[in-house]
C-alpha atoms as a PDB file:
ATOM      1  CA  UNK A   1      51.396  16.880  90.317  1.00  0.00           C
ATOM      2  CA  UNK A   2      50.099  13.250  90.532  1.00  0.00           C
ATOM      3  CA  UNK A   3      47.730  11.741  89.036  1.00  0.00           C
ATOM      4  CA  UNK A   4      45.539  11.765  92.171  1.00  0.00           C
ATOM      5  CA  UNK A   5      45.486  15.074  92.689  1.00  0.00           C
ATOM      6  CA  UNK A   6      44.441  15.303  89.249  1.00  0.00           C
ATOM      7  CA  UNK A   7      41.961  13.283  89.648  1.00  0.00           C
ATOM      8  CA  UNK A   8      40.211  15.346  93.043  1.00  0.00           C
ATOM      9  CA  UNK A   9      39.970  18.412  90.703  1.00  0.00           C
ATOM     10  CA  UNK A  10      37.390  16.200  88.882  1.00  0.00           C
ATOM     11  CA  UNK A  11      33.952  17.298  89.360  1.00  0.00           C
ATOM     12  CA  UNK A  12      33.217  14.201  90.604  1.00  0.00           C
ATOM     13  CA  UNK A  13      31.193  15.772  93.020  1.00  0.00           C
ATOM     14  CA  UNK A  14      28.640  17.657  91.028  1.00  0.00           C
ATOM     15  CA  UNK A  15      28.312  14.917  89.021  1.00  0.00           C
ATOM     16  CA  UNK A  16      27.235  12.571  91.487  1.00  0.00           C
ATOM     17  CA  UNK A  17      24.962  15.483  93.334  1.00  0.00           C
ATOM     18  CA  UNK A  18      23.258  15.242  89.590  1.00  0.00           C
ATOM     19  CA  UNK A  19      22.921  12.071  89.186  1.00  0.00           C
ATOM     20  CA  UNK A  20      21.373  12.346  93.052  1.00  0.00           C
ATOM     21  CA  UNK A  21      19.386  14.997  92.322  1.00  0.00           C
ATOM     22  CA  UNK A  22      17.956  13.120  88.823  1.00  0.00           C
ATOM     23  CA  UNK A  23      16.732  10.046  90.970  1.00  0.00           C
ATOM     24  CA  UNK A  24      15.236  12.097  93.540  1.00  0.00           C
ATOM     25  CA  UNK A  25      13.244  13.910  90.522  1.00  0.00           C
ATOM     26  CA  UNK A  26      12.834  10.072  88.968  1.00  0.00           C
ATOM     27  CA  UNK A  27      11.457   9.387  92.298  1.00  0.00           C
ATOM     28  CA  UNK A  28       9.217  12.112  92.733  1.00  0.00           C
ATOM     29  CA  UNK A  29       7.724  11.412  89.161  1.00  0.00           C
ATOM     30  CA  UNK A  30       7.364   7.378  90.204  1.00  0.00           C
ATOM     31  CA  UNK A  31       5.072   8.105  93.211  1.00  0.00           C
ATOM     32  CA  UNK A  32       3.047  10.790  91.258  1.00  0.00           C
ATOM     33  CA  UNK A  33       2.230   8.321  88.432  1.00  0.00           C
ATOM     34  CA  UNK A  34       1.368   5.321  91.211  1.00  0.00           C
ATOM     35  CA  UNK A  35      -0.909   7.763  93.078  1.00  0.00           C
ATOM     36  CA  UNK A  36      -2.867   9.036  89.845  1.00  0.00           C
ATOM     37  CA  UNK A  37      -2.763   5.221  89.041  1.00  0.00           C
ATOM     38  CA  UNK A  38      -4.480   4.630  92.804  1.00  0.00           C
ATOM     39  CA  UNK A  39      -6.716   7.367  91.708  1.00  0.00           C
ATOM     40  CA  UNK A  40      -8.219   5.522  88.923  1.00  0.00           C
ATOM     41  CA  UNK A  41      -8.319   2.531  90.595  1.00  0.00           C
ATOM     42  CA  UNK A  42     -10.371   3.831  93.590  1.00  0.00           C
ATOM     43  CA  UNK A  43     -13.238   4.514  91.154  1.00  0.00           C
ATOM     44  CA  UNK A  44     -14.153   7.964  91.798  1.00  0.00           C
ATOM     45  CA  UNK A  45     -15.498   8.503  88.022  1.00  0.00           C
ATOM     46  CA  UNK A  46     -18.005   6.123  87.379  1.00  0.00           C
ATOM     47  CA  UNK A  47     -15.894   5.386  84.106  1.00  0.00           C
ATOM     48  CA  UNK A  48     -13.022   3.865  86.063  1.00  0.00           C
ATOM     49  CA  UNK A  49     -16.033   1.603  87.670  1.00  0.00           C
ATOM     50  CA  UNK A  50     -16.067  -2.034  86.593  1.00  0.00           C
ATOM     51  CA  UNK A  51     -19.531  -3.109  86.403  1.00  0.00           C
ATOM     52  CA  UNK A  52     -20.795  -6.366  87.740  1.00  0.00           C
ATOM     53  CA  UNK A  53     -24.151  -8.106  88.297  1.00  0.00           C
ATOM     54  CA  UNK A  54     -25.432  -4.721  87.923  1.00  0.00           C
ATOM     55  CA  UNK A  55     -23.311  -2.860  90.526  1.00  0.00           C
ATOM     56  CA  UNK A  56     -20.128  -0.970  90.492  1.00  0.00           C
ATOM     57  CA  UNK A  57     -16.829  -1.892  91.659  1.00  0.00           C
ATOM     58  CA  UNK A  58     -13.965   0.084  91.947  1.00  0.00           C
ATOM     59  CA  UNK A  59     -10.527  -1.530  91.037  1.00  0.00           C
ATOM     60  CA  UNK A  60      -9.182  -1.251  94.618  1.00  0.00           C
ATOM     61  CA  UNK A  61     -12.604  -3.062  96.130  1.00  0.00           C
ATOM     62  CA  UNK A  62     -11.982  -5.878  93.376  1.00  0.00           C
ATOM     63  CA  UNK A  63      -8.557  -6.479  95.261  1.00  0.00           C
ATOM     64  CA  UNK A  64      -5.957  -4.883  93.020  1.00  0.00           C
ATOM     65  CA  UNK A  65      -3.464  -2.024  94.035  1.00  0.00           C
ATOM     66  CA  UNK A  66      -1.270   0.097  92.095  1.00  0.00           C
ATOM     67  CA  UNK A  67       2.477  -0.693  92.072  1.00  0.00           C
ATOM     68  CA  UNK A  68       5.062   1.493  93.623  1.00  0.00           C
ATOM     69  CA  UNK A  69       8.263   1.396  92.449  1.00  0.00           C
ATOM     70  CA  UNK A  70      11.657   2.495  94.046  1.00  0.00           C
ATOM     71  CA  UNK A  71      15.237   3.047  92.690  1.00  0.00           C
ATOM     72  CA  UNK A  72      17.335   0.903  94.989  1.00  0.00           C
ATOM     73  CA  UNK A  73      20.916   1.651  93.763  1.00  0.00           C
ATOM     74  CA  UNK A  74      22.651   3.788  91.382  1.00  0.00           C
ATOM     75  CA  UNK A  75      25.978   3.391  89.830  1.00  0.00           C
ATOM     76  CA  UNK A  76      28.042   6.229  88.233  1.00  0.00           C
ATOM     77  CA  UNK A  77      30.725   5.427  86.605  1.00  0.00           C
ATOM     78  CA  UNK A  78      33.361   7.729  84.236  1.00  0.00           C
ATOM     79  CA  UNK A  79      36.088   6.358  81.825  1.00  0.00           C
ATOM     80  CA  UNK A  80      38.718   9.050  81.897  1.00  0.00           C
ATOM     81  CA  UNK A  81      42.353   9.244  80.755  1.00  0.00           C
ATOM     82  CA  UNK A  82      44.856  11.714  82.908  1.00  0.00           C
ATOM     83  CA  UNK A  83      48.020  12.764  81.387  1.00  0.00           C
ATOM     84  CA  UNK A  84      50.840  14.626  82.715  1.00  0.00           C
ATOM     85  CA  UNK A  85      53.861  16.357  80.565  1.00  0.00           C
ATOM     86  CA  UNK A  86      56.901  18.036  81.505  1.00  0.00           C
ATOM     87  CA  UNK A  87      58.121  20.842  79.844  1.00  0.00           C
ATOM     88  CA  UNK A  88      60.845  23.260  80.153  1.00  0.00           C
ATOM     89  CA  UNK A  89      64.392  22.670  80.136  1.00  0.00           C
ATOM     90  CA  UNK A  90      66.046  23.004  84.262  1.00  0.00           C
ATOM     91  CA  UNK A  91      64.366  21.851  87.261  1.00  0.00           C
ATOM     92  CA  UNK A  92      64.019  26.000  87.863  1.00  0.00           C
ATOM     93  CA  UNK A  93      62.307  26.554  85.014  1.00  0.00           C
ATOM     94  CA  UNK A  94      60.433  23.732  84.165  1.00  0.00           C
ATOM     95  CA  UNK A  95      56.240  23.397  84.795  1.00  0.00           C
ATOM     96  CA  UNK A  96      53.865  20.833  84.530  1.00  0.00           C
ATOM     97  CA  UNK A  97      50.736  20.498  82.334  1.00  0.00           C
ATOM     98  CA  UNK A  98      48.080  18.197  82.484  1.00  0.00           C
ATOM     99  CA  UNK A  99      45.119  17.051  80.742  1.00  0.00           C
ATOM    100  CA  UNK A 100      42.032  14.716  81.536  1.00  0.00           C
ATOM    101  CA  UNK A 101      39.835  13.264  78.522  1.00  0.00           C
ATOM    102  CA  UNK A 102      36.970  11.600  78.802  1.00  0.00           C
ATOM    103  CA  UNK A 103      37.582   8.035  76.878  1.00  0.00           C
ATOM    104  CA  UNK A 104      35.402   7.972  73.705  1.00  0.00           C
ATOM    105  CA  UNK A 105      35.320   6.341  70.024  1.00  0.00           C
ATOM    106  CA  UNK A 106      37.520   8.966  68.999  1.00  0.00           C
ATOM    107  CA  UNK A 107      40.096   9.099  71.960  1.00  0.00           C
ATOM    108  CA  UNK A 108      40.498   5.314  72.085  1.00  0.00           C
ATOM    109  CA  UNK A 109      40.734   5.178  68.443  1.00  0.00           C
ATOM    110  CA  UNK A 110      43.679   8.055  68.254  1.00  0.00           C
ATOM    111  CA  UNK A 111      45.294   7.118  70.859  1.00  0.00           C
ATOM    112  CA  UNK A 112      44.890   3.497  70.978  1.00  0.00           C
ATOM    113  CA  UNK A 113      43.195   3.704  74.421  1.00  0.00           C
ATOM    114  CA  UNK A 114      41.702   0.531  75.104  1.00  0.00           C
ATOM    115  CA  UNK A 115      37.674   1.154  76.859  1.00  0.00           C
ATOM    116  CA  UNK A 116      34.624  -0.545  76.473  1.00  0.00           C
ATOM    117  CA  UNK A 117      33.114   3.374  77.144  1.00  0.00           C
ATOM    118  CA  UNK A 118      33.168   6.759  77.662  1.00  0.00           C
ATOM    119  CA  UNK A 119      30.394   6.629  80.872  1.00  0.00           C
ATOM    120  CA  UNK A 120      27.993   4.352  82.175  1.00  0.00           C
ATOM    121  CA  UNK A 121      25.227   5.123  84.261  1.00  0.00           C
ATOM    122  CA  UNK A 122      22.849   2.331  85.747  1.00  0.00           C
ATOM    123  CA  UNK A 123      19.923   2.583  88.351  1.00  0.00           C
ATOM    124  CA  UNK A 124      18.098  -0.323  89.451  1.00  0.00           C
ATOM    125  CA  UNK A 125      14.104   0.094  89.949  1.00  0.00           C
ATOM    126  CA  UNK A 126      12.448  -2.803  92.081  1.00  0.00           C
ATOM    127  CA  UNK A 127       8.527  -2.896  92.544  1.00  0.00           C
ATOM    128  CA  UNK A 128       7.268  -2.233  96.103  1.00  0.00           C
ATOM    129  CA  UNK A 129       4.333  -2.891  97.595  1.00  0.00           C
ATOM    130  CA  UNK A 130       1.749  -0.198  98.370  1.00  0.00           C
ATOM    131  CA  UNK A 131       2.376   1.652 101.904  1.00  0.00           C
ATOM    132  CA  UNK A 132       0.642  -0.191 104.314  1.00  0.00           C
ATOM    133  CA  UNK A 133      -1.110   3.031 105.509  1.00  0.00           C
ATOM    134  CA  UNK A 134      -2.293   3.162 101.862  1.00  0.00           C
ATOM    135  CA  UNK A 135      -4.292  -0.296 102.096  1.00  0.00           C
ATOM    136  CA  UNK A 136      -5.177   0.824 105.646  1.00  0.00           C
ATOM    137  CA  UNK A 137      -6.843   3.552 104.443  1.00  0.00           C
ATOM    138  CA  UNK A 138      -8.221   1.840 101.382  1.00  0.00           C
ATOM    139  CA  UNK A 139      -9.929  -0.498 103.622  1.00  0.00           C
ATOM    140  CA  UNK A 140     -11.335   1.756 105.714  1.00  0.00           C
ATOM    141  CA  UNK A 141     -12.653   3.713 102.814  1.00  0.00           C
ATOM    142  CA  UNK A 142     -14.412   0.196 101.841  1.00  0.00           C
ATOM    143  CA  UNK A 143     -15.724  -0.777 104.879  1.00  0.00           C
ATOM    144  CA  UNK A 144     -17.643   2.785 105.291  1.00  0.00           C
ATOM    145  CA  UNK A 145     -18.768   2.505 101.836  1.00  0.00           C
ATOM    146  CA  UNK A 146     -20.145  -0.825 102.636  1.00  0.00           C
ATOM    147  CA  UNK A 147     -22.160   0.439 105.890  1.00  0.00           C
ATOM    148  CA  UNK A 148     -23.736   3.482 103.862  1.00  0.00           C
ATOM    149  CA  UNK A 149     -24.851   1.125 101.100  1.00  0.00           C
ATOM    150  CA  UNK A 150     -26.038  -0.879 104.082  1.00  0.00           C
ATOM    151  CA  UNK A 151     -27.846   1.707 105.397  1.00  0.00           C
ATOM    152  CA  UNK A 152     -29.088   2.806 102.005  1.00  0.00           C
ATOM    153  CA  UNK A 153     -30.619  -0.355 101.447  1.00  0.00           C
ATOM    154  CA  UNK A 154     -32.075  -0.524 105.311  1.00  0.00           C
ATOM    155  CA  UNK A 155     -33.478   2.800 106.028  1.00  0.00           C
END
């Protein structure tokens, strides 16, 4: 058996469906935080006002957003040492054993395996800007809040 076949029996597929399935979850947990963060910033609660001249602004009206953030790569990577022994004496009888080891402290140290690390995973999160259906909406939001103070202070 060689050492690539040794290698496909690897769950190399589960892992990388949970590192997938980790980001997506990551993800999810992002965009939750930036909306409650939009939802404070909007200034529904007159706590999360910011009072000026004597009238309340809401973060968003003042110009700021909330920051989105996306993971824009992902990198799995495994260390592993395959080994393959022979045993048995004729060609008849003989059969084939194998082993894979991930590549630790204690592997590299026994067996003078030479690795900066067992496993090393690394995402990469960049800021985005809000949706632009977000400030869309934002600004609509504004510009009807404007016309009922308008009218407020008219009628």
């Amino acid at each position: 058996m060689s050492v690539g076949s040794q290698l496909k029996a690897l769950p190399i597929g589960e892992l990388v469906a949970s590192l997938a399935k980790g980001i997506a979850q990551a993800q999810v947990e992002l965009d939750e935080a930036s909306m409650q963060i939009a939802r404070l910033m909007s200034g529904l609660d007159a706590e999360d006002r910011v009072l000026i001249r004597g009238r309340a602004y809401s973060l968003l009206e003042m110009g700021l957003t909330p920051t989105f953030y996306h993971f824009s790569e992902a990198t799995l990577e495994l260390k592993v040492s395959v080994s393959m022994t022979l045993h048995g004496g004729g060609s008849n009888e003989s059969r084939v054993s194998h082993s894979v080891s991930s590549v630790d402290a204690g592997f590299a140290g026994k067996f003078q395996y030479s690795s900066e690390g067992s496993s090393v995973v690394r995402t990469r999160l960049v800021p985005l800007p809000p949706p632009p259906v977000f400030l869309e909406r934002v600004e609509r939001m504004q510009a009807d809040e404007r016309e009922f103070r308008d009218q407020l202070t008219t009628g």
